[in-house]
N, C-alpha and C. Protein backbone atom coordinates (compact mmCIF):
# COMPACT_ATOMS: atom_id res chain seq x y z
N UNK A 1 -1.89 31.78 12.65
CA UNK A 1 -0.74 30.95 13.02
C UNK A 1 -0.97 29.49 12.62
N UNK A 2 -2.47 28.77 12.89
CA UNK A 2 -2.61 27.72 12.56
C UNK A 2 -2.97 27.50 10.77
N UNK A 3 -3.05 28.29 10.44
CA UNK A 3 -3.26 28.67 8.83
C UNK A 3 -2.03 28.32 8.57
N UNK A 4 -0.95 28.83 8.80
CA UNK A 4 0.50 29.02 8.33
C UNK A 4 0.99 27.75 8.76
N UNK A 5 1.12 27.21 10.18
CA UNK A 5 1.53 25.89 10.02
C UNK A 5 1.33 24.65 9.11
N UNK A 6 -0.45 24.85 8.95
CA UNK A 6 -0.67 23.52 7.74
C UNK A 6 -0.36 23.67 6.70
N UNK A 7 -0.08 25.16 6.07
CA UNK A 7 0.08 25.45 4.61
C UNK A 7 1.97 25.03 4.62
N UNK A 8 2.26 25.23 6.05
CA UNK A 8 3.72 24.73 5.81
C UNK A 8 3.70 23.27 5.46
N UNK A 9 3.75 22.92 6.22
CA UNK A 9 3.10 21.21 6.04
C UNK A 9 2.57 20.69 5.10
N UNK A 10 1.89 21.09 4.44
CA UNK A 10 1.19 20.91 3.28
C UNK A 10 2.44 21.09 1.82
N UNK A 11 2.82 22.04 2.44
CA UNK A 11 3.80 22.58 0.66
C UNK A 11 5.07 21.39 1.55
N UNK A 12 5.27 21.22 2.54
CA UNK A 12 6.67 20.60 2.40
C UNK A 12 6.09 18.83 2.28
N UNK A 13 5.12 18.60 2.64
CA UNK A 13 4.67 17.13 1.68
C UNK A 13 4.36 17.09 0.38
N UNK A 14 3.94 18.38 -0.34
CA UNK A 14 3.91 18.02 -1.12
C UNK A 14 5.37 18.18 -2.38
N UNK A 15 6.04 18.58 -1.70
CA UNK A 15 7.81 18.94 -2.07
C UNK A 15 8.52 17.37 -2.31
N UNK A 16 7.87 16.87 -0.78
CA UNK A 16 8.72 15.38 -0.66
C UNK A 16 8.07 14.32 -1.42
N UNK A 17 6.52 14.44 -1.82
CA UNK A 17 6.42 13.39 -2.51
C UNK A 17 6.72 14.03 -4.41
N UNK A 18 7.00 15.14 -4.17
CA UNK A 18 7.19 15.07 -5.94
C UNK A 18 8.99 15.01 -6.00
N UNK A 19 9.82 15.20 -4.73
CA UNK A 19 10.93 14.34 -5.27
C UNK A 19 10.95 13.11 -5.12
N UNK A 20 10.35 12.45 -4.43
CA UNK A 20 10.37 10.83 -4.49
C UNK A 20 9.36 10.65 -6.21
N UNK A 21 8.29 11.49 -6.63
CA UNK A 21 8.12 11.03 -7.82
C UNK A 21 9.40 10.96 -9.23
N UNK A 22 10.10 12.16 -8.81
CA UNK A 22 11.00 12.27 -9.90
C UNK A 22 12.04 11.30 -9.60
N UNK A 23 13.17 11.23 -8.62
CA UNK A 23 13.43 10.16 -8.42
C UNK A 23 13.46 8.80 -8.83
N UNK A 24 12.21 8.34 -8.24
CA UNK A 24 11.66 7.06 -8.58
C UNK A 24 11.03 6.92 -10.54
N UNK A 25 11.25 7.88 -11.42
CA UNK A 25 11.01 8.01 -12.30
C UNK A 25 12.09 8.13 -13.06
N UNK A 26 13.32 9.02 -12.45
CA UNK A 26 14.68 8.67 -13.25
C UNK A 26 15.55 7.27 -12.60
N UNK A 27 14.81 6.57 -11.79
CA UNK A 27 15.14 5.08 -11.41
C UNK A 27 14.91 4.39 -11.82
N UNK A 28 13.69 4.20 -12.30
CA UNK A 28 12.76 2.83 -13.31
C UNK A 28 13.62 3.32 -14.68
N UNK A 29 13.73 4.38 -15.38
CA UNK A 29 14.38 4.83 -16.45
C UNK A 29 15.79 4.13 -16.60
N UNK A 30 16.24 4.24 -15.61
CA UNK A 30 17.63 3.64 -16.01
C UNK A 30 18.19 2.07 -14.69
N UNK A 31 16.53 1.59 -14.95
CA UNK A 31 16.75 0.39 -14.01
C UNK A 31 17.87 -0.73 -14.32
N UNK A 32 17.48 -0.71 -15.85
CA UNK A 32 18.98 -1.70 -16.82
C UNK A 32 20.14 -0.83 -16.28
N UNK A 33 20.77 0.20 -16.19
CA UNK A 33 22.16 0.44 -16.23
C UNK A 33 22.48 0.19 -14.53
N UNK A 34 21.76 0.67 -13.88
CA UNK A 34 21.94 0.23 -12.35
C UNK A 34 21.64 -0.77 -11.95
N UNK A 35 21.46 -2.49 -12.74
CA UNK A 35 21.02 -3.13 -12.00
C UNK A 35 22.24 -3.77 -12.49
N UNK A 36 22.89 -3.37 -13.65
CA UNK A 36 24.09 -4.10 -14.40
C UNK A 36 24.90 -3.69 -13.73
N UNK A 37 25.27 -1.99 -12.98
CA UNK A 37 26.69 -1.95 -12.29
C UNK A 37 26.67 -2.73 -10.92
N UNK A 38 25.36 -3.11 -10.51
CA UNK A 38 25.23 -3.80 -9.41
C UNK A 38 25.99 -4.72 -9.80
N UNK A 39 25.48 -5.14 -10.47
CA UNK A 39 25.75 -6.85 -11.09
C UNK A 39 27.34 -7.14 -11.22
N UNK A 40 27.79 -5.88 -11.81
CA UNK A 40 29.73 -6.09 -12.14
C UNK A 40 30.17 -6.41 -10.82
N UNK A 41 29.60 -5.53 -9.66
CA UNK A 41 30.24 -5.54 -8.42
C UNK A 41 30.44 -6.62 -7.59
N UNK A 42 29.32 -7.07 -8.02
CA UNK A 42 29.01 -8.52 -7.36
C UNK A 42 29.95 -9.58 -8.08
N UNK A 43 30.66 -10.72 -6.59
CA UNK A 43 31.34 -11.44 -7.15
C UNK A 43 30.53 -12.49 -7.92
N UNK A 44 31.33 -13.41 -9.12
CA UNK A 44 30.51 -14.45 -10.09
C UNK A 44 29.81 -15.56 -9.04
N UNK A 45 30.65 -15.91 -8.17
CA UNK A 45 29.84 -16.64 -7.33
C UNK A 45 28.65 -16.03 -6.71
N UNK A 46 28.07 -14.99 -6.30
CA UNK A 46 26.92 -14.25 -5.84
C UNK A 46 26.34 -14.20 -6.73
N UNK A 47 26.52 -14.19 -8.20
CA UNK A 47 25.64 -13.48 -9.04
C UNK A 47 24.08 -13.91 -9.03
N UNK A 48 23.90 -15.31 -8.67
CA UNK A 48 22.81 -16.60 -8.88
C UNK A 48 21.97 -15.50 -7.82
N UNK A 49 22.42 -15.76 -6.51
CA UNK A 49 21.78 -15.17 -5.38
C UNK A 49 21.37 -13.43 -5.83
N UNK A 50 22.39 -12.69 -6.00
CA UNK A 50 21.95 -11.43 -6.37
C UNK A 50 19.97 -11.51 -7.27
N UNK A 51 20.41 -12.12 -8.47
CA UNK A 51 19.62 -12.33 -9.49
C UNK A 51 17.91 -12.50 -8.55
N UNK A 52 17.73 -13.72 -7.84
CA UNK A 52 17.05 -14.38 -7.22
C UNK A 52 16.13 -13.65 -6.21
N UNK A 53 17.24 -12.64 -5.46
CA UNK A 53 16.60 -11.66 -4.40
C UNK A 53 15.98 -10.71 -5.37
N UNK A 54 16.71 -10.07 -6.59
CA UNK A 54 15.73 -9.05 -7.28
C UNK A 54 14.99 -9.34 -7.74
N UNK A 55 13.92 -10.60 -8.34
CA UNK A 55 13.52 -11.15 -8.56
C UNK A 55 12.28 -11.49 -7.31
N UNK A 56 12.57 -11.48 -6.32
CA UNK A 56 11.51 -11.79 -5.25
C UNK A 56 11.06 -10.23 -4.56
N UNK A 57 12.25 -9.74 -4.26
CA UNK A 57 11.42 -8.69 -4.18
C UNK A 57 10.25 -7.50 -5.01
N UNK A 58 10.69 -7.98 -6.31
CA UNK A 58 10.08 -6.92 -7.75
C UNK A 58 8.59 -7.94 -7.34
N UNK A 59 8.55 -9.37 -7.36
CA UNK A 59 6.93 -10.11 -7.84
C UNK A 59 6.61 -9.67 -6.25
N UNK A 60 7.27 -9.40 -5.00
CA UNK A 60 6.62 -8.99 -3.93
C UNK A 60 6.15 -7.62 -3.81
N UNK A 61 6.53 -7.11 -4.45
CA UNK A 61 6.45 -5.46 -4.05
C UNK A 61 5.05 -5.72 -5.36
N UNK A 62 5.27 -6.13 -6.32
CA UNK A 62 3.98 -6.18 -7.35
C UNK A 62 2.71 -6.53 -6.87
N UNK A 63 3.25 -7.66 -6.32
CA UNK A 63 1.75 -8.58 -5.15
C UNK A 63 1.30 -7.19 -4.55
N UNK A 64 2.00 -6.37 -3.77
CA UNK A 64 1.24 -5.73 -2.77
C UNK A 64 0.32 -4.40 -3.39
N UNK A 65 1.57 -4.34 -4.51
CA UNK A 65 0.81 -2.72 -5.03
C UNK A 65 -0.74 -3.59 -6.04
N UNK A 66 -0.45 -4.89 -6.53
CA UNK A 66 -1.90 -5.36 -7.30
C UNK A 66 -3.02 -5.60 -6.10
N UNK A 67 -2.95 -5.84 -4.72
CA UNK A 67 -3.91 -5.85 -3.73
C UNK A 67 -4.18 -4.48 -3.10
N UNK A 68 -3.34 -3.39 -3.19
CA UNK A 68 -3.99 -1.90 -2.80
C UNK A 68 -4.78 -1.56 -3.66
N UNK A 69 -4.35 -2.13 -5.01
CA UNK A 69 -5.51 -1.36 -6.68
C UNK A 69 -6.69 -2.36 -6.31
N UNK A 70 -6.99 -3.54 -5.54
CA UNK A 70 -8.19 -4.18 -5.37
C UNK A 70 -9.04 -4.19 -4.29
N UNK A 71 -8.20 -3.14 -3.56
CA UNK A 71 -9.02 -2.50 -2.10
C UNK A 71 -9.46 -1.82 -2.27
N UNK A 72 -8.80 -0.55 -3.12
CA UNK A 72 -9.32 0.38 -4.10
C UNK A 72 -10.44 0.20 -4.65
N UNK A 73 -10.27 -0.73 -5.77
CA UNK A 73 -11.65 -1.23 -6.12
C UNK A 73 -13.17 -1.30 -5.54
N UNK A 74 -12.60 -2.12 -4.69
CA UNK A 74 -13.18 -2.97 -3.59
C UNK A 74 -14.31 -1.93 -2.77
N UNK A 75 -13.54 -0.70 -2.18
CA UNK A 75 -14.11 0.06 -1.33
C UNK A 75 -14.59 1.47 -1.95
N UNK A 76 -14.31 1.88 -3.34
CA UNK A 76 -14.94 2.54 -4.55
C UNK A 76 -16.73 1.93 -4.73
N UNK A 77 -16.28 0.60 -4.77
CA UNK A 77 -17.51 -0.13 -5.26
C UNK A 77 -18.43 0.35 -4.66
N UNK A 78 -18.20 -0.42 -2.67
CA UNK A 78 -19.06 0.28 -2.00
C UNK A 78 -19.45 1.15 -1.78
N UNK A 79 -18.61 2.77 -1.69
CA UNK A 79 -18.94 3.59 -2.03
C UNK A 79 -19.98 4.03 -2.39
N UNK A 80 -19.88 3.61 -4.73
CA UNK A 80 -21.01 3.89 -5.08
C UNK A 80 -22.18 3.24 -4.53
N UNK A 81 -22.45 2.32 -3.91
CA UNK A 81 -23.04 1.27 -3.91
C UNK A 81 -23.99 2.15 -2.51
N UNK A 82 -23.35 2.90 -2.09
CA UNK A 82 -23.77 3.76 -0.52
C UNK A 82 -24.31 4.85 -1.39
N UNK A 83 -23.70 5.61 -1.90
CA UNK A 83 -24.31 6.86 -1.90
C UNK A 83 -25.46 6.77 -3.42
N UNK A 84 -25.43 5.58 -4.15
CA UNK A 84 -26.42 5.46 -5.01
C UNK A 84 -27.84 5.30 -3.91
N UNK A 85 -27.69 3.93 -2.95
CA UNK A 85 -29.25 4.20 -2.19
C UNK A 85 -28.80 5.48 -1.65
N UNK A 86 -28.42 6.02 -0.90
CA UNK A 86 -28.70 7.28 -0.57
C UNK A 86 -28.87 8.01 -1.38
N UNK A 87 -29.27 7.96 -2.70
CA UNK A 87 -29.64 9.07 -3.90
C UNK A 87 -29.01 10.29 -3.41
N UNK A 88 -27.51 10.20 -3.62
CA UNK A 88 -26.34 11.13 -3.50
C UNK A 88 -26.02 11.89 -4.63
N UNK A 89 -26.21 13.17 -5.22
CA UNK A 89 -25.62 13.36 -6.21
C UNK A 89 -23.94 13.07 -6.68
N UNK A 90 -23.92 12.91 -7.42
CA UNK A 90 -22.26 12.67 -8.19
C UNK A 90 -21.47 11.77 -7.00
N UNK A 91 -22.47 10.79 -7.13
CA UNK A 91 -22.33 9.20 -6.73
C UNK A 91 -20.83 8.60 -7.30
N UNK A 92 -21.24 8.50 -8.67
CA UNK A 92 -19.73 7.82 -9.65
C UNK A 92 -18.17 8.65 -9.36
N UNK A 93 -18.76 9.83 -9.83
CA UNK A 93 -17.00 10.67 -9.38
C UNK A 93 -16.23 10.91 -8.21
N UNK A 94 -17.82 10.70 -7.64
CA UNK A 94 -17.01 10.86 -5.78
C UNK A 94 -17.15 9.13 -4.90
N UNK A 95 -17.24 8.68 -5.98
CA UNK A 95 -16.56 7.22 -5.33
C UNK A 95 -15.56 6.83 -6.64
N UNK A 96 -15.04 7.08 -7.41
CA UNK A 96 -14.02 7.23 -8.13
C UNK A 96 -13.08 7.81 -7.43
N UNK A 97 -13.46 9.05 -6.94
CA UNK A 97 -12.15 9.43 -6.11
C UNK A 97 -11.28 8.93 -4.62
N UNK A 98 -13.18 8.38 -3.99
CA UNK A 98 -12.53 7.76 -2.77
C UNK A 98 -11.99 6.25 -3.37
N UNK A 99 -12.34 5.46 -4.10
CA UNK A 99 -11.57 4.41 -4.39
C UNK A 99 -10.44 4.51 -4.87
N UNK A 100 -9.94 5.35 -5.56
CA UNK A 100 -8.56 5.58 -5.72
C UNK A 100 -7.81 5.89 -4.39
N UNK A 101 -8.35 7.07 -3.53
CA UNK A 101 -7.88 7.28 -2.43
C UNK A 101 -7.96 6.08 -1.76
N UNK A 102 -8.48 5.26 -1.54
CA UNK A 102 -8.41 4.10 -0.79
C UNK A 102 -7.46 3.00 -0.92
N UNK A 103 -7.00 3.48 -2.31
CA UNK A 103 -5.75 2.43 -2.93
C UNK A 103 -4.39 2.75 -2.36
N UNK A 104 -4.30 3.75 -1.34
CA UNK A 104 -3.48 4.28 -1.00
C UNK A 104 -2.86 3.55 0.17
N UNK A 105 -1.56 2.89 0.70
CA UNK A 105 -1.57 1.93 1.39
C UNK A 105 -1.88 3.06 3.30
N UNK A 106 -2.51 2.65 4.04
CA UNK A 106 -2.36 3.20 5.44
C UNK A 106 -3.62 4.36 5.43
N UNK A 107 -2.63 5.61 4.99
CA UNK A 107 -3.53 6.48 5.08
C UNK A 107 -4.94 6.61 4.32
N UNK A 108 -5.24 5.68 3.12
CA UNK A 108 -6.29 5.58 2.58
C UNK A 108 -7.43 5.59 3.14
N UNK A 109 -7.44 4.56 4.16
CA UNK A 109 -8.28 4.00 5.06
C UNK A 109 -9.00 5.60 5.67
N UNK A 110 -8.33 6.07 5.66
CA UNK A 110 -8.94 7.38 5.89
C UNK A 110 -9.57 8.54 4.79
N UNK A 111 -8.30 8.62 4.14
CA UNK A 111 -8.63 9.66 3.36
C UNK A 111 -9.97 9.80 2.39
N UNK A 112 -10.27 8.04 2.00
CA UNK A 112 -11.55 8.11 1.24
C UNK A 112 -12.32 8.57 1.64
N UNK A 113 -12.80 9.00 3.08
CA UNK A 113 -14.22 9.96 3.49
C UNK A 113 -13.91 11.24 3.32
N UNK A 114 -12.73 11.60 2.95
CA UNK A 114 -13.17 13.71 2.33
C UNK A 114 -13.73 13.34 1.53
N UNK A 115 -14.02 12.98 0.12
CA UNK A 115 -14.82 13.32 -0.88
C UNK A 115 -16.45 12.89 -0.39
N UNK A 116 -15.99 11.67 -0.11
CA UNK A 116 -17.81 11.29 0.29
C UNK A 116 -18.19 12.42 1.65
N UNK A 117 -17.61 12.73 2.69
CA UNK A 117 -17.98 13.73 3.87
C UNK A 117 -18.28 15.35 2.93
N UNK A 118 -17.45 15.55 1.95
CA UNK A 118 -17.45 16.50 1.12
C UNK A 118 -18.77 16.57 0.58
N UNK A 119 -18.98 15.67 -0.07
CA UNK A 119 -20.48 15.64 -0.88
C UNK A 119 -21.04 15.55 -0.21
N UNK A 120 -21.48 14.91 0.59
CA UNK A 120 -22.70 14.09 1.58
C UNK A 120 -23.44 15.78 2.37
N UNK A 121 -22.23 16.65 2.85
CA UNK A 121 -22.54 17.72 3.22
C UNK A 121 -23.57 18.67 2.74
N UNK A 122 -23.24 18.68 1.56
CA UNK A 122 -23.80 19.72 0.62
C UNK A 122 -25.44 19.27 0.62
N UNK A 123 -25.81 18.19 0.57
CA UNK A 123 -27.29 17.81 0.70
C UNK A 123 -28.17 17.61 1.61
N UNK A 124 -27.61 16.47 2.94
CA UNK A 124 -27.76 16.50 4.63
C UNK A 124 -27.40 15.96 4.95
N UNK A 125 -26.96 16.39 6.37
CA UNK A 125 -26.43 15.90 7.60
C UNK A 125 -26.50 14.64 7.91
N UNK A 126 -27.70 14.31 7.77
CA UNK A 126 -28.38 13.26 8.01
C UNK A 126 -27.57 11.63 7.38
N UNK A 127 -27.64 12.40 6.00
CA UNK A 127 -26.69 11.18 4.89
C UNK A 127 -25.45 11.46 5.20
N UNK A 128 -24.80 12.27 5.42
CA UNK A 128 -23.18 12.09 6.08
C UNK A 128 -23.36 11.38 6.90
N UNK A 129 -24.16 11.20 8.26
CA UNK A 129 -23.64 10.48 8.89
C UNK A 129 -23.75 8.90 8.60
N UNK A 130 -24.98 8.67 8.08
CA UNK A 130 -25.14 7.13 7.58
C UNK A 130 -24.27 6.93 6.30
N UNK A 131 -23.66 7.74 5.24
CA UNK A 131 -22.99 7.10 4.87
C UNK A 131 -21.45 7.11 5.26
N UNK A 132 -21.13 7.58 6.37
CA UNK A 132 -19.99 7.63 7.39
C UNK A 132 -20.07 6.46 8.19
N UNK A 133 -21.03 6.01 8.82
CA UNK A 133 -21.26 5.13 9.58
C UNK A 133 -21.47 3.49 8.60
N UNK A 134 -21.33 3.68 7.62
CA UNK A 134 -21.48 2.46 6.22
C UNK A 134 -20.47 2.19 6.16
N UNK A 135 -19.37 3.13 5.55
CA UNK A 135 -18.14 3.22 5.55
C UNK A 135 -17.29 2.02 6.19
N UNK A 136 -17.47 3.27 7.57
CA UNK A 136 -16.77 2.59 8.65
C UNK A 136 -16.66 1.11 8.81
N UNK A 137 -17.96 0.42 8.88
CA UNK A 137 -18.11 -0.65 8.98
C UNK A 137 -17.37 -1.17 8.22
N UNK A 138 -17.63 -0.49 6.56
CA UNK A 138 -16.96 -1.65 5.45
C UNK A 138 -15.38 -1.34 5.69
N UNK A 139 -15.11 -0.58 5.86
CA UNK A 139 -13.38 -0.57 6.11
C UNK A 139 -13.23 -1.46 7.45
N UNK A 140 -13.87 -1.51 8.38
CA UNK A 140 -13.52 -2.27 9.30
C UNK A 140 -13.51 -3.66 8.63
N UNK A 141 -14.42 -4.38 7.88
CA UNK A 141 -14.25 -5.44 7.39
C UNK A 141 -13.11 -6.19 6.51
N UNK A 142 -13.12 -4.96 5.89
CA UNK A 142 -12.33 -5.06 4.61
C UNK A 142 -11.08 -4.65 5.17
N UNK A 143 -10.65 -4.11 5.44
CA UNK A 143 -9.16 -3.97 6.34
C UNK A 143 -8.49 -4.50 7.30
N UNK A 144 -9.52 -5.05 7.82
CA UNK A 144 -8.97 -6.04 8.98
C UNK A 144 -9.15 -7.71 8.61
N UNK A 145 -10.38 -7.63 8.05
CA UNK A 145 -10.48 -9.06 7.95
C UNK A 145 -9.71 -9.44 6.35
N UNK A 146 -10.73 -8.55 5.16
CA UNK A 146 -10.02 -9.10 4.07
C UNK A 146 -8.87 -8.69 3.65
N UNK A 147 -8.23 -7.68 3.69
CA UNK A 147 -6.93 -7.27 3.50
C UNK A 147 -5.67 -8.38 3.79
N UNK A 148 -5.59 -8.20 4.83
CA UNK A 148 -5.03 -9.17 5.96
C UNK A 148 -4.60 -10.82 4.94
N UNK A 149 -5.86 -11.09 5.15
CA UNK A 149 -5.95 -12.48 4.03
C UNK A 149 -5.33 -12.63 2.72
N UNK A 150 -5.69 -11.76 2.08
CA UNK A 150 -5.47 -11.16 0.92
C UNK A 150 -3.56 -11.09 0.53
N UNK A 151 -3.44 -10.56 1.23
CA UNK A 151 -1.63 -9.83 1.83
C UNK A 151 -1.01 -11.42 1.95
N UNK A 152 -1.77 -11.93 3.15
CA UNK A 152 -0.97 -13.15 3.69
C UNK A 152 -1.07 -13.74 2.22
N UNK A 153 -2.23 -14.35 1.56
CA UNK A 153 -2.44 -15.49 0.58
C UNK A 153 -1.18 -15.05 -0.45
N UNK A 154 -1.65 -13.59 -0.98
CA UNK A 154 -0.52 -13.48 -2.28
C UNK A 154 1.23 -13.26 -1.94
N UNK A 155 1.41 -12.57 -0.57
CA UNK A 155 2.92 -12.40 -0.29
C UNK A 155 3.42 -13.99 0.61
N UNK A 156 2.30 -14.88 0.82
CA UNK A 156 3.31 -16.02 1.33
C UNK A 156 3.24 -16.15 2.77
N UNK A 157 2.63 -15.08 3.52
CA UNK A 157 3.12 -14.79 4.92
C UNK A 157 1.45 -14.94 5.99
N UNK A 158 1.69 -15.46 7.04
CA UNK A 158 0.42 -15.53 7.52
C UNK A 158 -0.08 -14.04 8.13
N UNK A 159 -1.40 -14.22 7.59
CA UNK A 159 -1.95 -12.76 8.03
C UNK A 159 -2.01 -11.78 9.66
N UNK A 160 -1.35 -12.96 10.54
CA UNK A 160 -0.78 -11.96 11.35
C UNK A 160 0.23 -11.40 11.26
N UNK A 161 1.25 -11.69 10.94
CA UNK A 161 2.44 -11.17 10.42
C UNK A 161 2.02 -10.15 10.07
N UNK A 162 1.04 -10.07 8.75
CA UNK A 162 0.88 -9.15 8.07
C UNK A 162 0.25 -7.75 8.85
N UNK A 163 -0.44 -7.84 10.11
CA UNK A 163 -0.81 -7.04 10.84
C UNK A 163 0.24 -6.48 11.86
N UNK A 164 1.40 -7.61 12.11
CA UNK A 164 2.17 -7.29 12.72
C UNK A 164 3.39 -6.44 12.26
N UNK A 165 3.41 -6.91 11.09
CA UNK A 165 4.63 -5.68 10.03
C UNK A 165 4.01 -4.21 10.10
N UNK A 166 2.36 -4.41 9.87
CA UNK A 166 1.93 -2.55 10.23
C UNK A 166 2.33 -1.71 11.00
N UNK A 167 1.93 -3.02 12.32
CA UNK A 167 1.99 -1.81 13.42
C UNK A 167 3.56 -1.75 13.92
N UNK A 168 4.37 -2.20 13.77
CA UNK A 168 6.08 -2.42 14.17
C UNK A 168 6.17 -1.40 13.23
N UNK A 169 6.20 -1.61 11.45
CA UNK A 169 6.50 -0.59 10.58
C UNK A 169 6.34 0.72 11.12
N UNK A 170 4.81 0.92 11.26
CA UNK A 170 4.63 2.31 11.71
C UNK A 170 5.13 2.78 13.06
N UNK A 171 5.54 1.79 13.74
CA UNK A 171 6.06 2.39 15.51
C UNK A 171 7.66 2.75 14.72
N UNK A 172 8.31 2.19 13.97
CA UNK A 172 9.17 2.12 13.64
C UNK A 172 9.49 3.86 12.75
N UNK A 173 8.71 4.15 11.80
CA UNK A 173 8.98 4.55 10.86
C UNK A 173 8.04 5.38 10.36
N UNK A 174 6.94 5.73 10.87
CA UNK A 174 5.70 6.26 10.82
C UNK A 174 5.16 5.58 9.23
N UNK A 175 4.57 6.52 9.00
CA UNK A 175 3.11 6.15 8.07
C UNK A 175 4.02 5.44 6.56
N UNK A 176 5.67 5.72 6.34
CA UNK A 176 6.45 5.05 5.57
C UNK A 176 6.24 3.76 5.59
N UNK A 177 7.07 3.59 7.16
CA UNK A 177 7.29 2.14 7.85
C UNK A 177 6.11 1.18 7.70
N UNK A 178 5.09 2.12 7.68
CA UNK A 178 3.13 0.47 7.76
C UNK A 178 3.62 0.46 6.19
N UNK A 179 3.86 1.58 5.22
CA UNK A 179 3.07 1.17 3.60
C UNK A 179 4.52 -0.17 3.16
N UNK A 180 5.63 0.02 3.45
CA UNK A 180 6.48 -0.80 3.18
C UNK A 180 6.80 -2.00 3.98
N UNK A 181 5.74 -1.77 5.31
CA UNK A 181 6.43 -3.41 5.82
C UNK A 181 6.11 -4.44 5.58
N UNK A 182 4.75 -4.42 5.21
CA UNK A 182 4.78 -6.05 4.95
C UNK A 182 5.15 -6.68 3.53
N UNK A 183 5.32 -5.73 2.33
CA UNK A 183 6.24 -6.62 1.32
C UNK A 183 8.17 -6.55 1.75
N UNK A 184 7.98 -5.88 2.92
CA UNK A 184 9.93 -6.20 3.27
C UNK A 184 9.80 -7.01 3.68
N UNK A 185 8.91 -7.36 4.69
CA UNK A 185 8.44 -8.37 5.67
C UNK A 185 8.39 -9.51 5.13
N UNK A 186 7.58 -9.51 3.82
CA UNK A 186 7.20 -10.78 2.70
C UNK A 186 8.81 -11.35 2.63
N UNK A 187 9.46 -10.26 1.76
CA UNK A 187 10.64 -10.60 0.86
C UNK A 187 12.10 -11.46 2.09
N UNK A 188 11.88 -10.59 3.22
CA UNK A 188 12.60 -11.09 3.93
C UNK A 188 12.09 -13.12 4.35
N UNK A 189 10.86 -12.92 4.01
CA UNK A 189 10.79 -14.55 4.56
C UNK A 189 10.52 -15.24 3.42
N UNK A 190 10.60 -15.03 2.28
CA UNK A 190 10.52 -16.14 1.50
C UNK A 190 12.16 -16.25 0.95
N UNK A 191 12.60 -14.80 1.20
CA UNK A 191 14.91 -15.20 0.50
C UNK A 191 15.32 -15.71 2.28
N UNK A 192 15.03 -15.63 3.20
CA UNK A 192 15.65 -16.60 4.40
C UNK A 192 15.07 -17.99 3.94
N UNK A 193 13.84 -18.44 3.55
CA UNK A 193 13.22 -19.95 3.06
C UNK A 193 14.46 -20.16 2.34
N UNK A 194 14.15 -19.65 1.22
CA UNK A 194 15.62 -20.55 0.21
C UNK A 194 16.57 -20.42 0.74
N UNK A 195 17.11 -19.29 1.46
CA UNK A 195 18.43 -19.21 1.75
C UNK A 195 18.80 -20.70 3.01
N UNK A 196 17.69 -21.12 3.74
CA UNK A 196 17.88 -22.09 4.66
C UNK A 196 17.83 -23.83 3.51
N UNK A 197 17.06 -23.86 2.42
CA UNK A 197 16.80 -24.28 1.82
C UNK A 197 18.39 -25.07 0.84
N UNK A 198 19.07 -23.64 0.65
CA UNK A 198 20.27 -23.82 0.17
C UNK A 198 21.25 -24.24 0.67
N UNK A 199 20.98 -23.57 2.31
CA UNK A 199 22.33 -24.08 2.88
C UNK A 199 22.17 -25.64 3.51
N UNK A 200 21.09 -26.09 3.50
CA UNK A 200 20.72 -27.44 3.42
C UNK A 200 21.40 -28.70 2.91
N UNK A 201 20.42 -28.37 1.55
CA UNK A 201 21.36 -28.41 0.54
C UNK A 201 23.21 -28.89 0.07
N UNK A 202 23.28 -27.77 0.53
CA UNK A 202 24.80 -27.79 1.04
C UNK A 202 25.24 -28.83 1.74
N UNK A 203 24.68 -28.89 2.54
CA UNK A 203 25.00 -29.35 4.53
C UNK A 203 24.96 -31.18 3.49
N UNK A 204 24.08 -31.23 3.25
CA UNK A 204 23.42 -32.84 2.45
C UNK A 204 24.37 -32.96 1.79
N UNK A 205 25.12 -32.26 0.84
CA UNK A 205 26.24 -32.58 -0.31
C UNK A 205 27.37 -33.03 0.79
């Protein structure tokens, strides 16, 4: 029974993320024709503003996905960097894999210990747990402290915010809601800046 539930679970995530791949693949494809019927719809006076918001959100959403590929990095490194002193076999591929997995926004933080718990097994106990207990630490660092920083410096926003968009996102929206809130979070406070900026502006004329 519990066999059958995860294999359900399993095939229907993996259903939903290969239509959000296709999707999101016949979207970027025809980003010019849908960004132009946007554009007709919109009155000439909006057009400035239209332009401006797509524009902040595309370099925000970029910011965030170029700091998951450097956490990635980041916690790959260590990785190898763990299971080389632990004279781990297939050190490189199985921190290749958890650093990619780690690039993953939310659930990463986790997922990078199957491959290393995976390997570590096969040799001893002993090294699973110290390089489990390495880990940990470095994700605690690196996720709380440098992430955080990282997020705030390149999206604009102070790094509590940025902790605070997680956990609202995810109360909100589950494991969706954390990977997308803090570049909505971003985008929403730097187009209210100008937008207060403008109507200023205004107010002064």
């Amino acid at each position: 029974s519990n066999s059958t539930s995860v294999a359900t679970g399993l095939a229907s995530a993996i259903t939903k993320i290969g239509l959000v791949i296709i999707l999101s693949f016949y979207i970027l494809i025809s980003r010019g024709e849908i960004s132009k019927l946007i554009l007709s719809l919109i009155p000439a006076a909006y057009e400035d503003d239209y332009i401006f918001i797509g524009k902040v959100i595309n370099t925000t959403f970029a910011s965030f996905l170029r700091i998951q590929l450097l956490l990635g990095l980041v916690m790959g490194t260590i990785t190898l960097l763990t299971l080389t002193i632990l004279r781990v076999d297939y050190a490189l591929s199985t921190s290749l894999l958890a650093g990619t997995l780690a690039a993953i926004p939310v659930v990463g933080t986790i997922l990078l210990f199957v491959p290393v718990i995976i390997t570590t097994l096969t040799i001893s106990l002993q090294k699973t747990f110290l390089a489990v207990a390495i880990l940990l630490l470095a994700c605690q660092l690196v996720y709380n402290l440098l992430a955080p920083k990282l997020l705030g410096t390149a999206l604009k926003i102070h790094p509590i915010i940025v902790l605070l968009s997680f956990l609202i996102g995810y109360k909100i929206a589950g494991v969706w809601g954390a990977i997308f809130a803090v570049p909505i979070a971003s985008s929403l406070a730097i187009i209210t800046k100008e937008l207060l900026k403008y109507w200023q502006a205004e107010a002064d004329k």
